[in-house]
Protein backbone atom coordinates (compact mmCIF):
# COMPACT_ATOMS: atom_id res chain seq x y z
CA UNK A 1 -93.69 77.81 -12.49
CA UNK A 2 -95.97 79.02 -15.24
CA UNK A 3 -96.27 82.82 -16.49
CA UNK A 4 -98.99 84.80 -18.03
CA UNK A 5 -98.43 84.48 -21.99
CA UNK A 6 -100.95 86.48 -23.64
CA UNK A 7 -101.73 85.27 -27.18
CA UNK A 8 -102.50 88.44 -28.40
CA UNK A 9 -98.70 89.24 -29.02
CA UNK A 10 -96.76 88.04 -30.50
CA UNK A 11 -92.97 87.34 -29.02
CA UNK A 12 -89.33 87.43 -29.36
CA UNK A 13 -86.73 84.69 -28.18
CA UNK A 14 -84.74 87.38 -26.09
CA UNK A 15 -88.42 87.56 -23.87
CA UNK A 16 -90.09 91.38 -25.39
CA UNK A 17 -93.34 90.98 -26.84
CA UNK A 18 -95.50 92.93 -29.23
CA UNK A 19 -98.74 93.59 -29.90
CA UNK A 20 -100.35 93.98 -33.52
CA UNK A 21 -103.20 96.12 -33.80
CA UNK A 22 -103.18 99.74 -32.69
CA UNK A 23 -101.51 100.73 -30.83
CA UNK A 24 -98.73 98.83 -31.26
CA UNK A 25 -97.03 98.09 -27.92
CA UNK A 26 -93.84 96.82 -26.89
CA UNK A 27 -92.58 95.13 -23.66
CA UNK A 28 -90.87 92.55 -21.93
CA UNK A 29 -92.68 88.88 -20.76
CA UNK A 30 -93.72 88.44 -17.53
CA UNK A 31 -91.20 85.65 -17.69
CA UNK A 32 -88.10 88.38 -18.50
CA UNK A 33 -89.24 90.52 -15.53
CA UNK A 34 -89.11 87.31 -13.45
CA UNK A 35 -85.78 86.32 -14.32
CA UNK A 36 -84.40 90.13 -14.01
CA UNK A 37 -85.77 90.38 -10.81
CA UNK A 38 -86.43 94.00 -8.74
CA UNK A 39 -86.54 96.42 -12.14
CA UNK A 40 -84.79 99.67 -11.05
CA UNK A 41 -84.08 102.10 -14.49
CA UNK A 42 -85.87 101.66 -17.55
CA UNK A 43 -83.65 103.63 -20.44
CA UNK A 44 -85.91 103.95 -23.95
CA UNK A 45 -85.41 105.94 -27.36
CA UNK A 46 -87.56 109.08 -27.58
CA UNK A 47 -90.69 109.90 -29.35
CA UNK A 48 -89.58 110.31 -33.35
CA UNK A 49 -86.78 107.93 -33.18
CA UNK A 50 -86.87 104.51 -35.83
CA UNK A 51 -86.19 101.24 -34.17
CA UNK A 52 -84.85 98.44 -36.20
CA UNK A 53 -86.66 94.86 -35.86
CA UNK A 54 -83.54 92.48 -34.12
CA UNK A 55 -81.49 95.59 -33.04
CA UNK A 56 -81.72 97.12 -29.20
CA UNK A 57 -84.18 99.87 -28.85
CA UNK A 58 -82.87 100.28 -24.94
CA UNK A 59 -81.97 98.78 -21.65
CA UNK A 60 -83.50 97.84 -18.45
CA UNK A 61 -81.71 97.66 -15.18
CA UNK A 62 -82.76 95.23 -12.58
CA UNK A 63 -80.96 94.81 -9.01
CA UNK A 64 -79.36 91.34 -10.84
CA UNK A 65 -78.13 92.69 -14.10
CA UNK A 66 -78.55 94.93 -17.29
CA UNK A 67 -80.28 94.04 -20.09
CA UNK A 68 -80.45 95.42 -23.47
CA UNK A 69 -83.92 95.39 -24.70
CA UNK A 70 -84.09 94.43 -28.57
CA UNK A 71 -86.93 95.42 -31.30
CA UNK A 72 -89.71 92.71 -32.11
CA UNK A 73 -90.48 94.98 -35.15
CA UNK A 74 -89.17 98.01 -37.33
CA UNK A 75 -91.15 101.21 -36.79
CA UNK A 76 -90.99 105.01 -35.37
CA UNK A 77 -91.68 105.06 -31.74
CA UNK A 78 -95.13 107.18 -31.52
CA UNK A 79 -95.33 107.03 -27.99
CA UNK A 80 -92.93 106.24 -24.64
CA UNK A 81 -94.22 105.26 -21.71
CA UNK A 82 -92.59 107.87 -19.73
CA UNK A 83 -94.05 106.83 -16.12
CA UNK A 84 -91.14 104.11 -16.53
CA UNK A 85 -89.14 106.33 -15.31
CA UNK A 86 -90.59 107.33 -12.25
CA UNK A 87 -91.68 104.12 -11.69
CA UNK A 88 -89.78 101.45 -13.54
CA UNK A 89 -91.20 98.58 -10.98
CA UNK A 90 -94.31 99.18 -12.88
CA UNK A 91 -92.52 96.35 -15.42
CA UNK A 92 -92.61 94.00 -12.55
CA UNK A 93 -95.88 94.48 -11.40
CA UNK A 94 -97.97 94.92 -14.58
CA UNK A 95 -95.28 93.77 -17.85
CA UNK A 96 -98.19 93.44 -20.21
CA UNK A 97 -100.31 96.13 -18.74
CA UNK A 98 -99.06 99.37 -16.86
CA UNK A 99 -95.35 97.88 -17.48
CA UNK A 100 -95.24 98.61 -21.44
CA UNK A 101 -92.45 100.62 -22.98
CA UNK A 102 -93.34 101.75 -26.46
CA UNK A 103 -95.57 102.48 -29.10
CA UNK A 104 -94.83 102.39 -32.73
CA UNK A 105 -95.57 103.07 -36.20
CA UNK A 106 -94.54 99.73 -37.78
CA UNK A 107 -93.07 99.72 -40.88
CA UNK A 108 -93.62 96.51 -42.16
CA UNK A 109 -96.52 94.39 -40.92
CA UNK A 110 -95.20 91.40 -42.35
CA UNK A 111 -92.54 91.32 -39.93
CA UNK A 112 -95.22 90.23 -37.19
CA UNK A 113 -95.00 87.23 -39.05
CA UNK A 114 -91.36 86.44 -38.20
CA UNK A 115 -92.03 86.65 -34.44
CA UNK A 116 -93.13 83.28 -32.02
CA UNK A 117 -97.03 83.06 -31.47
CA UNK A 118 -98.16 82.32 -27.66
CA UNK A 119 -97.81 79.00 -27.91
CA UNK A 120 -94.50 78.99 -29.73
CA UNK A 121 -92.98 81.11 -26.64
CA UNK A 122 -94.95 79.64 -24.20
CA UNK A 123 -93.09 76.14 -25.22
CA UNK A 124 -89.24 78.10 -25.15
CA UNK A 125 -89.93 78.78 -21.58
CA UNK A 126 -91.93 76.02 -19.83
């Protein structure tokens, strides 16, 4: 099976992605939403809150398991996407679209550097 990688992100091994212009999103991969299967509860850190590149930032709940969701970057979270909550499918349906989680402030932009490219992820999971 192959999944949507878009190469405008850049990615961590433990599946979220990030963007790198502004806004600066977060998510999980299409191919983490796959493997999770039916997402049912979305749990994120509020608006104001610093997230630490490597360290969990949340957790998603799927009707298979619970996952902790970990930081590609360091940054304060501008922005959640609060329709998760109400609608936490919205990861399954759209993870690089409707389905992101946060937007940040990051702290260091070298630290986008440090993450997979598109291709780089794209070979971890095919």
């Amino acid at each position: 099976m192959s999944f949507d990688v878009p190469d405008d992100r850049r990615y961590l091994e433990s599946h979220e992605w990030t963007t790198t212009e502004d806004p600066v999103r977060i998510g999980i991969s299409e191919f983490a939403q796959d493997e999770l299967g039916d997402v049912v509860f979305v749990e994120l850190p509020e608006t104001g809150e610093t997230i630490t590149a490597g360290e969990t930032f949340g957790v998603v709940e799927s009707i298979k398991a619970v996952s902790d969701l970990y930081a590609p970057v360091s940054g304060e979270v501008t922005d959640v996407n609060e329709e998760l909550f109400d609608a936490p499918e919205l990861v399954n349906e759209d993870p690089y679209g409707d389905g992101w989680m946060l937007e940040i402030d990051p702290a260091d932009d070298e630290e986008f550097d440090e993450l997979l490219t598109a291709a780089e992820y794209r070979d971890r999971i095919e």
